[in-house]
ModelCIF file with pLDDT and N, C-alpha, C, O atoms, coordinates in Angstrom:
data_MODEL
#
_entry.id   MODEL 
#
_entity.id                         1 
_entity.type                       polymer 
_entity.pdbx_number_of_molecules   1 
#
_entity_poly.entity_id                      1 
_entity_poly.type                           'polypeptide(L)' 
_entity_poly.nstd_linkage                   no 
_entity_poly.nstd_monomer                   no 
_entity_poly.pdbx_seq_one_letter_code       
;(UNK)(UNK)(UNK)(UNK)(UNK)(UNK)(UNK)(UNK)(UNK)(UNK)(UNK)(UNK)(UNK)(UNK)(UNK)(UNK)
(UNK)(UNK)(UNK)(UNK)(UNK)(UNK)(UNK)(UNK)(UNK)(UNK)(UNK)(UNK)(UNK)(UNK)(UNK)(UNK)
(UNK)(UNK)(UNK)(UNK)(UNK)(UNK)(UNK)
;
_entity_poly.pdbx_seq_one_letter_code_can   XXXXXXXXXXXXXXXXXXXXXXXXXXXXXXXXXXXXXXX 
_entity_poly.pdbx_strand_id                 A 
#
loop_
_entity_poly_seq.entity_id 
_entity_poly_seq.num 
_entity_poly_seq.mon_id 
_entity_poly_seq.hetero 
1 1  UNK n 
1 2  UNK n 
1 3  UNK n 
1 4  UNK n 
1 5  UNK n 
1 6  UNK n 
1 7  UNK n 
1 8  UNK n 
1 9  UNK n 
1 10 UNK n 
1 11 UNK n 
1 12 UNK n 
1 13 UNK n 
1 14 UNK n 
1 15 UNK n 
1 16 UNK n 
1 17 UNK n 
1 18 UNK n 
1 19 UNK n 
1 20 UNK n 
1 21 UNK n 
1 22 UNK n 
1 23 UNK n 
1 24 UNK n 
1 25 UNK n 
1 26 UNK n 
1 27 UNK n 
1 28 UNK n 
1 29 UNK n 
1 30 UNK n 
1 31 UNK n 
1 32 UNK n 
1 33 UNK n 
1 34 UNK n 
1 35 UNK n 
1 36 UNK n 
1 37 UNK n 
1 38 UNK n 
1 39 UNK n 
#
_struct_asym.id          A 
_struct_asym.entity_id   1 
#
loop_
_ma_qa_metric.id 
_ma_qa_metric.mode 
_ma_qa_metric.name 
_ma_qa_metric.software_group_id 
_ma_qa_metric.type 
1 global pLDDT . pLDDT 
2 local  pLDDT . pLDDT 
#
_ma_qa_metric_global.metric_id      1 
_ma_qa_metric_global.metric_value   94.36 
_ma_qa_metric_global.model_id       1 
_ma_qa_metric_global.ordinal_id     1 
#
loop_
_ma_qa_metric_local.label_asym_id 
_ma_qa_metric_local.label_comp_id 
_ma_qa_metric_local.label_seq_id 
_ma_qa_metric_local.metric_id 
_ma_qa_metric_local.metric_value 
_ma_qa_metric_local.model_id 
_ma_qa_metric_local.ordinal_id 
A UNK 1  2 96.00 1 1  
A UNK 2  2 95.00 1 2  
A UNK 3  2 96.00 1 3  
A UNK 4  2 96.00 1 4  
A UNK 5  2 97.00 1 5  
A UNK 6  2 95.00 1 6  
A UNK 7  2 97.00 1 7  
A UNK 8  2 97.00 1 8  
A UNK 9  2 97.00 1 9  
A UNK 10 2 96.00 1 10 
A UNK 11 2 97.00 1 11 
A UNK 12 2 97.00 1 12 
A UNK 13 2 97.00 1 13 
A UNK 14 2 96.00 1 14 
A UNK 15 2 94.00 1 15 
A UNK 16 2 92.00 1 16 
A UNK 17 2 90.00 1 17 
A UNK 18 2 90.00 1 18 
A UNK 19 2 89.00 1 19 
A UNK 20 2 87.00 1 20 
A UNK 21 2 88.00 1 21 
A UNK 22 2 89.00 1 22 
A UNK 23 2 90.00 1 23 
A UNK 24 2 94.00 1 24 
A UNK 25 2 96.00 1 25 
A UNK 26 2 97.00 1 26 
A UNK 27 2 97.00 1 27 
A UNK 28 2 97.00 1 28 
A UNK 29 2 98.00 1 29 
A UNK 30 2 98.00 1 30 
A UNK 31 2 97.00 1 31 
A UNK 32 2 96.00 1 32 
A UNK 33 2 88.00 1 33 
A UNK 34 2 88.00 1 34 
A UNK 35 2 92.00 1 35 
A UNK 36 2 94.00 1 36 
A UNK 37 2 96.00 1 37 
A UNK 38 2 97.00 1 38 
A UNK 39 2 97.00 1 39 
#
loop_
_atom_site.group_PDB 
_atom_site.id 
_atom_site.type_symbol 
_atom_site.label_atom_id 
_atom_site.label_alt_id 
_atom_site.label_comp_id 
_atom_site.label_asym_id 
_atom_site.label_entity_id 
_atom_site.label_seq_id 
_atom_site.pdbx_PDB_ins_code 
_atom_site.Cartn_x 
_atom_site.Cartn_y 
_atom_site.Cartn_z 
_atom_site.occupancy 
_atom_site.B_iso_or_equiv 
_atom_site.pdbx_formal_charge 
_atom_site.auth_seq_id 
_atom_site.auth_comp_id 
_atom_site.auth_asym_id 
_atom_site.auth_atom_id 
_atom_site.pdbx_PDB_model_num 
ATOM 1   N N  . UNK A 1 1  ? -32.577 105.446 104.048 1.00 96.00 ? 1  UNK A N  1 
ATOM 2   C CA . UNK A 1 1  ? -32.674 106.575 103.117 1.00 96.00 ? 1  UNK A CA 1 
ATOM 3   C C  . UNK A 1 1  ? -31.355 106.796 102.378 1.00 96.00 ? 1  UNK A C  1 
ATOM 4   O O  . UNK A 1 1  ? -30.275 106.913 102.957 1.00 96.00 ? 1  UNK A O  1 
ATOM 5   N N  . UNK A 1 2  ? -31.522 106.841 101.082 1.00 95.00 ? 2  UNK A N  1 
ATOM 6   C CA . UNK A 1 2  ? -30.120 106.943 100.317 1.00 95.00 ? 2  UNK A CA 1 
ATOM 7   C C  . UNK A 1 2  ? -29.435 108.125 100.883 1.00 95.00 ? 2  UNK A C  1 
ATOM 8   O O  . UNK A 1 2  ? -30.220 109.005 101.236 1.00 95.00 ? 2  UNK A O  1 
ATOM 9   N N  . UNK A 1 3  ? -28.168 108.384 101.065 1.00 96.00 ? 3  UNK A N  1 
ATOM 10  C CA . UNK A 1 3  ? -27.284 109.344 101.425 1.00 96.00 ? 3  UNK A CA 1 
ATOM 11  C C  . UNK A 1 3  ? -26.912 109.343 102.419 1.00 96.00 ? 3  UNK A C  1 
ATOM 12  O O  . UNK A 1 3  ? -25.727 109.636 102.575 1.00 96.00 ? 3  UNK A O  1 
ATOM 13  N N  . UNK A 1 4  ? -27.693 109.031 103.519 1.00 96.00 ? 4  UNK A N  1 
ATOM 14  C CA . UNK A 1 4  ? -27.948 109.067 104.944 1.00 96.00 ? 4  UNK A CA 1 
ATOM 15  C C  . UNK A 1 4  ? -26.779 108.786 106.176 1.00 96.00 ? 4  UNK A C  1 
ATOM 16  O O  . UNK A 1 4  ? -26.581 109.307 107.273 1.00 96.00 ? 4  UNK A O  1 
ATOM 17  N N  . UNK A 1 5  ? -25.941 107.403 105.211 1.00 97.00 ? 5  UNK A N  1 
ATOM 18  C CA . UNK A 1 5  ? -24.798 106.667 105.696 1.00 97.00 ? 5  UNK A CA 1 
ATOM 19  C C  . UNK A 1 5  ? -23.526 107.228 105.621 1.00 97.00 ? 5  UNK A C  1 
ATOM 20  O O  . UNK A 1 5  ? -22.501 107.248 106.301 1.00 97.00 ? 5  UNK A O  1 
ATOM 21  N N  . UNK A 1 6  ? -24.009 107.758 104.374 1.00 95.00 ? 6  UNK A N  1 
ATOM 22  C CA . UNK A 1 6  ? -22.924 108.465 103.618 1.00 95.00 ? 6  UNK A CA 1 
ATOM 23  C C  . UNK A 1 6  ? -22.823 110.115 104.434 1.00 95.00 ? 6  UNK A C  1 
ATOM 24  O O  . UNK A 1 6  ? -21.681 110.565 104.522 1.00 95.00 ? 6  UNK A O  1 
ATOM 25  N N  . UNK A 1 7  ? -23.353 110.515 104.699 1.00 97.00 ? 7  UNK A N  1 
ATOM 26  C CA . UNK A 1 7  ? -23.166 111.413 105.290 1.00 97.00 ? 7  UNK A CA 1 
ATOM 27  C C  . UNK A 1 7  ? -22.808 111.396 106.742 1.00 97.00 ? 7  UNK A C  1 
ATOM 28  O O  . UNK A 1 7  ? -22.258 112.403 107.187 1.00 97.00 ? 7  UNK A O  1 
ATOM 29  N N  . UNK A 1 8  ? -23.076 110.265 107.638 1.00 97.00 ? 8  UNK A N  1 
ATOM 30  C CA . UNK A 1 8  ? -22.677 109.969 108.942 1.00 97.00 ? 8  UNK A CA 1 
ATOM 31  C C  . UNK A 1 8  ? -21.470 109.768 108.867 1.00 97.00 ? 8  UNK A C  1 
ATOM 32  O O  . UNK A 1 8  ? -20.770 110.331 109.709 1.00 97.00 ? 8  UNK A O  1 
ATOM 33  N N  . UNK A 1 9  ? -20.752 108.820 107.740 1.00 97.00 ? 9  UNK A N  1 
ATOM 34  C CA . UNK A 1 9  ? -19.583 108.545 108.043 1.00 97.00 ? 9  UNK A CA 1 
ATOM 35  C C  . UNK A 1 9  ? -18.419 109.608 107.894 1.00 97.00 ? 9  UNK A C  1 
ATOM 36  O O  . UNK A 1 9  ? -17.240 109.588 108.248 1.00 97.00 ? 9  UNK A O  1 
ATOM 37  N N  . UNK A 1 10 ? -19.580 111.006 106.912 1.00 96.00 ? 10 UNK A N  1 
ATOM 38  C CA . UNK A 1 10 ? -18.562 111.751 106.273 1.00 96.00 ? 10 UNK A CA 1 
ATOM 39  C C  . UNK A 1 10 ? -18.436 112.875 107.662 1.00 96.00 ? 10 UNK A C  1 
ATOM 40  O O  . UNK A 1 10 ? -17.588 113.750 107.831 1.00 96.00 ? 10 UNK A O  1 
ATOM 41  N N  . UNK A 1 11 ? -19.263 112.605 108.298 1.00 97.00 ? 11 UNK A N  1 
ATOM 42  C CA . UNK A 1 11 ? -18.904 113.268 110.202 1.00 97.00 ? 11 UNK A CA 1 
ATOM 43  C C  . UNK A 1 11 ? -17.947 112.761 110.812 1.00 97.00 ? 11 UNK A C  1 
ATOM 44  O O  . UNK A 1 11 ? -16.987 113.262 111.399 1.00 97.00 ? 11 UNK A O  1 
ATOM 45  N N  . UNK A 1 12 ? -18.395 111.329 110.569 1.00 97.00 ? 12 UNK A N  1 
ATOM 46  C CA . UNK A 1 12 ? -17.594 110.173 111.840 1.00 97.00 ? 12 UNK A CA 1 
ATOM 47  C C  . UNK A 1 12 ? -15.960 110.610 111.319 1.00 97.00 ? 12 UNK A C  1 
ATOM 48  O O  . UNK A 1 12 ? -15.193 111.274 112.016 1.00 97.00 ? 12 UNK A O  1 
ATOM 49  N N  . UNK A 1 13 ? -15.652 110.104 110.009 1.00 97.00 ? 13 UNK A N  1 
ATOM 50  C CA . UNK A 1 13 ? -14.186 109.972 109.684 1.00 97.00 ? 13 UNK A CA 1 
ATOM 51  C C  . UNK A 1 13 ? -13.702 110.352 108.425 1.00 97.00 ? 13 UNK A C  1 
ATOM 52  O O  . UNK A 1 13 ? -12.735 109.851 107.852 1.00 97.00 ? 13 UNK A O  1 
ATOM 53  N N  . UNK A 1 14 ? -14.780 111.719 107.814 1.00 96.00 ? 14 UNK A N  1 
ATOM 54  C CA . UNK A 1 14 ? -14.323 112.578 107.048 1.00 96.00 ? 14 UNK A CA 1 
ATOM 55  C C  . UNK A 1 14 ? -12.713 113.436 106.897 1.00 96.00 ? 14 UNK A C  1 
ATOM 56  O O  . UNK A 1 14 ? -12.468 114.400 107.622 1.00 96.00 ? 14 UNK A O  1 
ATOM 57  N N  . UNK A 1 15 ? -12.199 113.174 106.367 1.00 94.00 ? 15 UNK A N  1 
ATOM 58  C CA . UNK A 1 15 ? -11.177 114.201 106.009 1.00 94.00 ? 15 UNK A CA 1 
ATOM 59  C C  . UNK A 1 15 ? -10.841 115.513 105.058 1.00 94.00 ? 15 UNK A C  1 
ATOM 60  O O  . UNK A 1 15 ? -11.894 116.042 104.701 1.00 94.00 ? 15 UNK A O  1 
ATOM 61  N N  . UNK A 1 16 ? -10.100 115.936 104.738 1.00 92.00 ? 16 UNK A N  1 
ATOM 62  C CA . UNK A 1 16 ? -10.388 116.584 103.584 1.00 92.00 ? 16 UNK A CA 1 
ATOM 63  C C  . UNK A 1 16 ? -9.519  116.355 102.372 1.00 92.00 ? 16 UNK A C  1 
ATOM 64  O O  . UNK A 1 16 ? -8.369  116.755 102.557 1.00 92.00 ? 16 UNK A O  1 
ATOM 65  N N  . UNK A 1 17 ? -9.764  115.762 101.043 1.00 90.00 ? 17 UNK A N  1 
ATOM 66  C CA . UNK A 1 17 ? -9.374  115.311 99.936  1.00 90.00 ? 17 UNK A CA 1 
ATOM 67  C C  . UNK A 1 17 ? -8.836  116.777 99.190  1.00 90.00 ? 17 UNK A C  1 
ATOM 68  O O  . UNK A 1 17 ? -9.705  117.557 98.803  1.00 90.00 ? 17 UNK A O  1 
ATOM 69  N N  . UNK A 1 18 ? -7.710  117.049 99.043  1.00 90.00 ? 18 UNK A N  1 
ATOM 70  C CA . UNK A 1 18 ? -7.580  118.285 98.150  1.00 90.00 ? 18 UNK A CA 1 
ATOM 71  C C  . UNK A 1 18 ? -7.704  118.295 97.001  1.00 90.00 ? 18 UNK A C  1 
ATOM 72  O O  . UNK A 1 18 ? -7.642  119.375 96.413  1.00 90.00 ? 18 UNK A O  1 
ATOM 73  N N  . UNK A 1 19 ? -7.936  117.009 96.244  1.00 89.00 ? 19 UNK A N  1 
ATOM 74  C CA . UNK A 1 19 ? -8.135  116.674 94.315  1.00 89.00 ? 19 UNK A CA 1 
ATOM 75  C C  . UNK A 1 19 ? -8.978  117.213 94.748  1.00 89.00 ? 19 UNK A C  1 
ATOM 76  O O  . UNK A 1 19 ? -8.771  118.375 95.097  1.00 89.00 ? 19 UNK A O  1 
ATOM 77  N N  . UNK A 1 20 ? -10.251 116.659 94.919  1.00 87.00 ? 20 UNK A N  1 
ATOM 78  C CA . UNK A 1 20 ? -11.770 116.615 94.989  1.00 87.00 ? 20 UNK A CA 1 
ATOM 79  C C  . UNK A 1 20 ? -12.186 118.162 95.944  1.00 87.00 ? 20 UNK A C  1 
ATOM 80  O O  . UNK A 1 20 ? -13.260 118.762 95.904  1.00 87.00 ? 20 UNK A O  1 
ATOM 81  N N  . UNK A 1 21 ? -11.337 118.408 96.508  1.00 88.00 ? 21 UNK A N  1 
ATOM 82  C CA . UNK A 1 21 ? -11.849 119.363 97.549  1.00 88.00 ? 21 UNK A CA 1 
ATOM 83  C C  . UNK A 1 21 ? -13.329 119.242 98.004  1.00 88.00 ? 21 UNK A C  1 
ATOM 84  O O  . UNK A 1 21 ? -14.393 119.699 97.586  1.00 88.00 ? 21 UNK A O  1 
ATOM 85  N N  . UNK A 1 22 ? -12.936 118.389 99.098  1.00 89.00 ? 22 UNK A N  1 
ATOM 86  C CA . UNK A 1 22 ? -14.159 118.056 99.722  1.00 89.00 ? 22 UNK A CA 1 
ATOM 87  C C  . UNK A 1 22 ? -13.675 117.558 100.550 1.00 89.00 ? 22 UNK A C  1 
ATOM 88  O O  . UNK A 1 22 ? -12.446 117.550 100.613 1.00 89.00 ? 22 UNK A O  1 
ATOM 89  N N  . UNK A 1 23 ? -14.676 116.778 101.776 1.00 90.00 ? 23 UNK A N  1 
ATOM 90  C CA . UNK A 1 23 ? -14.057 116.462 103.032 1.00 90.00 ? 23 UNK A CA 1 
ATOM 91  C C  . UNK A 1 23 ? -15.052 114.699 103.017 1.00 90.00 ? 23 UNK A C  1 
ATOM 92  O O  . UNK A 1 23 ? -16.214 114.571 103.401 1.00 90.00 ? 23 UNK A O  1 
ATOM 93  N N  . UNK A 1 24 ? -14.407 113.884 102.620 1.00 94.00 ? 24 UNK A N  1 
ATOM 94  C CA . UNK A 1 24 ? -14.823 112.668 102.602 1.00 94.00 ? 24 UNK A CA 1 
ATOM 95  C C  . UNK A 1 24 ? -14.421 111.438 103.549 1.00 94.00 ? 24 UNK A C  1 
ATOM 96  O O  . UNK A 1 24 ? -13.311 111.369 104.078 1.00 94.00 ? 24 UNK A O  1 
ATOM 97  N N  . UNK A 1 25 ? -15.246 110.644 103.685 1.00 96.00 ? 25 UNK A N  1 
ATOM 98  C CA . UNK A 1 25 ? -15.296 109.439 104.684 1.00 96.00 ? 25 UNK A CA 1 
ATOM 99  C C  . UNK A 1 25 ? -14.030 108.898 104.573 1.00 96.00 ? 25 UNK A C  1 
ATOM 100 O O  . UNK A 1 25 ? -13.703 108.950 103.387 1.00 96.00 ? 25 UNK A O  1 
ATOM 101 N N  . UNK A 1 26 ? -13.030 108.326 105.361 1.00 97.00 ? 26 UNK A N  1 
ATOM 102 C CA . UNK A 1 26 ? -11.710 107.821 105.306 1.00 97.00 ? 26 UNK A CA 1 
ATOM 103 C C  . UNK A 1 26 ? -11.836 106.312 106.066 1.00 97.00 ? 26 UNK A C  1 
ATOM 104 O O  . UNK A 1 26 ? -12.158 106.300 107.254 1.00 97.00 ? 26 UNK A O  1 
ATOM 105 N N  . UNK A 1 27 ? -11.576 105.037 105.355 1.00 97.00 ? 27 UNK A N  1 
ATOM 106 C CA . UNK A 1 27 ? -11.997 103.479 106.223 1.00 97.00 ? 27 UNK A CA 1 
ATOM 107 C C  . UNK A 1 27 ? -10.667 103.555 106.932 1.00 97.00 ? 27 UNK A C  1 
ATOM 108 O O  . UNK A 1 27 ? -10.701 102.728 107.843 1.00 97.00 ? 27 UNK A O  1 
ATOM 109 N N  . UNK A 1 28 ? -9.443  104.225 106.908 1.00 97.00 ? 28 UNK A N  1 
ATOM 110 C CA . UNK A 1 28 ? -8.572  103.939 108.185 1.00 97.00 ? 28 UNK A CA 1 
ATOM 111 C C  . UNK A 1 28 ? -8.278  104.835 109.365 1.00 97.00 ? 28 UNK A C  1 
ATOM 112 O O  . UNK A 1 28 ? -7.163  105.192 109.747 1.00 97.00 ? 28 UNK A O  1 
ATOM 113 N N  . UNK A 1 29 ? -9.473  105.149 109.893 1.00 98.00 ? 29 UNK A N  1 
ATOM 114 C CA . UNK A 1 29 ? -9.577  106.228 110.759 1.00 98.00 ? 29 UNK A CA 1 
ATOM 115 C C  . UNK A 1 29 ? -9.624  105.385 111.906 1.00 98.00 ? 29 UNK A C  1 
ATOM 116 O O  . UNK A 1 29 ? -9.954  104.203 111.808 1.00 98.00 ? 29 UNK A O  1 
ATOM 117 N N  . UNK A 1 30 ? -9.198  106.116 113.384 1.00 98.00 ? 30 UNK A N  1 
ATOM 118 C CA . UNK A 1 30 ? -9.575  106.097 114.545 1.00 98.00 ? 30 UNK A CA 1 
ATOM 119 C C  . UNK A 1 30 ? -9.652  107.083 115.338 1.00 98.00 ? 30 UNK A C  1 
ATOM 120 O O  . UNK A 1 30 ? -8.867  108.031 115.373 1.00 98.00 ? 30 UNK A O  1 
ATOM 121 N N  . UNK A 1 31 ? -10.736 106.892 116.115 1.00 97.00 ? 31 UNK A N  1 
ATOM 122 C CA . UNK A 1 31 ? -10.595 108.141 117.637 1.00 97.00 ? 31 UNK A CA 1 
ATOM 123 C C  . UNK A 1 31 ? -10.760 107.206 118.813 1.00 97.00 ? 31 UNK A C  1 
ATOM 124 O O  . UNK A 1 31 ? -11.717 106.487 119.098 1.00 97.00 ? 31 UNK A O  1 
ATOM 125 N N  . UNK A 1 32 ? -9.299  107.429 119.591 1.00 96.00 ? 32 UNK A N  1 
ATOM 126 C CA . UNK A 1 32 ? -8.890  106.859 120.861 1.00 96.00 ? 32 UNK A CA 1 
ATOM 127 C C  . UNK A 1 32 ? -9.456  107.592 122.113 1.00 96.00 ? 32 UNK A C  1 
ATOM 128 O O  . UNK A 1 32 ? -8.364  107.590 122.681 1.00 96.00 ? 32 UNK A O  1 
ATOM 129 N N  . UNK A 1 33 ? -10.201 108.165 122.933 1.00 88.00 ? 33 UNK A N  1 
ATOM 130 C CA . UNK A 1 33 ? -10.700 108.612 123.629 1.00 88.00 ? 33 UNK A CA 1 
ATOM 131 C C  . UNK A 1 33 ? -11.248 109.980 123.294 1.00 88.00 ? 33 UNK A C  1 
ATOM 132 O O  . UNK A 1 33 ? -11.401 110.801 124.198 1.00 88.00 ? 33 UNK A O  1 
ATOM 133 N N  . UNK A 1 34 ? -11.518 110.236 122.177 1.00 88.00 ? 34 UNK A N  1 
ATOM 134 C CA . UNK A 1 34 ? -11.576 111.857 121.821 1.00 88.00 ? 34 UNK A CA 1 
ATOM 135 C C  . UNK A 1 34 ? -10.419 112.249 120.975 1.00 88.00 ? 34 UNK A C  1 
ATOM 136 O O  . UNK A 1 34 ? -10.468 113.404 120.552 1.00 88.00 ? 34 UNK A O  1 
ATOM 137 N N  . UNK A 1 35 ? -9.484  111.601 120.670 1.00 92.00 ? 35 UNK A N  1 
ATOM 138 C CA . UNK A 1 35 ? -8.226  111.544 119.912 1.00 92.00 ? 35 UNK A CA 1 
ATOM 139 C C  . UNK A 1 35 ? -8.414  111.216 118.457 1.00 92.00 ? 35 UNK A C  1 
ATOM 140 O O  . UNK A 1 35 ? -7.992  110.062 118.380 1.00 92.00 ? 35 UNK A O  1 
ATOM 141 N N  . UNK A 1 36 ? -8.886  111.656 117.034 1.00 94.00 ? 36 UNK A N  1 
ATOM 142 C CA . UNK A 1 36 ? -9.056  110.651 115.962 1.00 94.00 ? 36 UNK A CA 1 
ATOM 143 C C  . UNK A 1 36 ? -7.753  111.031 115.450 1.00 94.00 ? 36 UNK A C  1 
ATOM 144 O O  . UNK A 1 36 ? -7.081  112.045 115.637 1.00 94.00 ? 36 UNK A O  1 
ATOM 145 N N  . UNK A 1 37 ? -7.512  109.787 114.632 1.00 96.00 ? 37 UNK A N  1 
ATOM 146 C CA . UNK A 1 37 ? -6.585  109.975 113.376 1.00 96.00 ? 37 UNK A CA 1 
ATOM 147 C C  . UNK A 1 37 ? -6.771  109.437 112.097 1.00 96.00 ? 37 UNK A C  1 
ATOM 148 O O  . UNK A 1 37 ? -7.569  108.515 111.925 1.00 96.00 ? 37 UNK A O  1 
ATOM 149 N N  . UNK A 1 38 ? -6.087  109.938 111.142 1.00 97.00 ? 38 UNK A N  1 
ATOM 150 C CA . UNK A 1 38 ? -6.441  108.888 110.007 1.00 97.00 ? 38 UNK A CA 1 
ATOM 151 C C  . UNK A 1 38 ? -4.931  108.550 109.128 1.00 97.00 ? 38 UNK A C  1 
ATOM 152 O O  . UNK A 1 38 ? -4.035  109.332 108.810 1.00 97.00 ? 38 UNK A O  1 
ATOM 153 N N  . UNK A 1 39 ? -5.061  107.078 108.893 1.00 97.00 ? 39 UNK A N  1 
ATOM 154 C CA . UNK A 1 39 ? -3.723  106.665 108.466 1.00 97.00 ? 39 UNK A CA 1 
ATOM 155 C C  . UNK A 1 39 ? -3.933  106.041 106.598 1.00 97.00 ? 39 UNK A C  1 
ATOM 156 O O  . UNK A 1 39 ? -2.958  105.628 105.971 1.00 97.00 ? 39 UNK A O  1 
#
């Protein structure tokens, strides 16, 4: 379903963009035991 992915990832490793103000998917994220970060 279109959006669908897009919205999981924007859970999984969303951040928040202050141009855009919004909280969008980030590809250099990790969470180490419950720990995320994004670089």
């Amino acid at each position: 379903p279109p959006g669908l992915m897009t919205a999981i990832s924007t859970v999984e490793s969303g951040r928040y963009d202050p141009v855009l103000q919004a909280n969008l998917a980030w590809p250099w994220t990790i969470n180490a035991e419950g720990a995320g970060a994004h670089f």
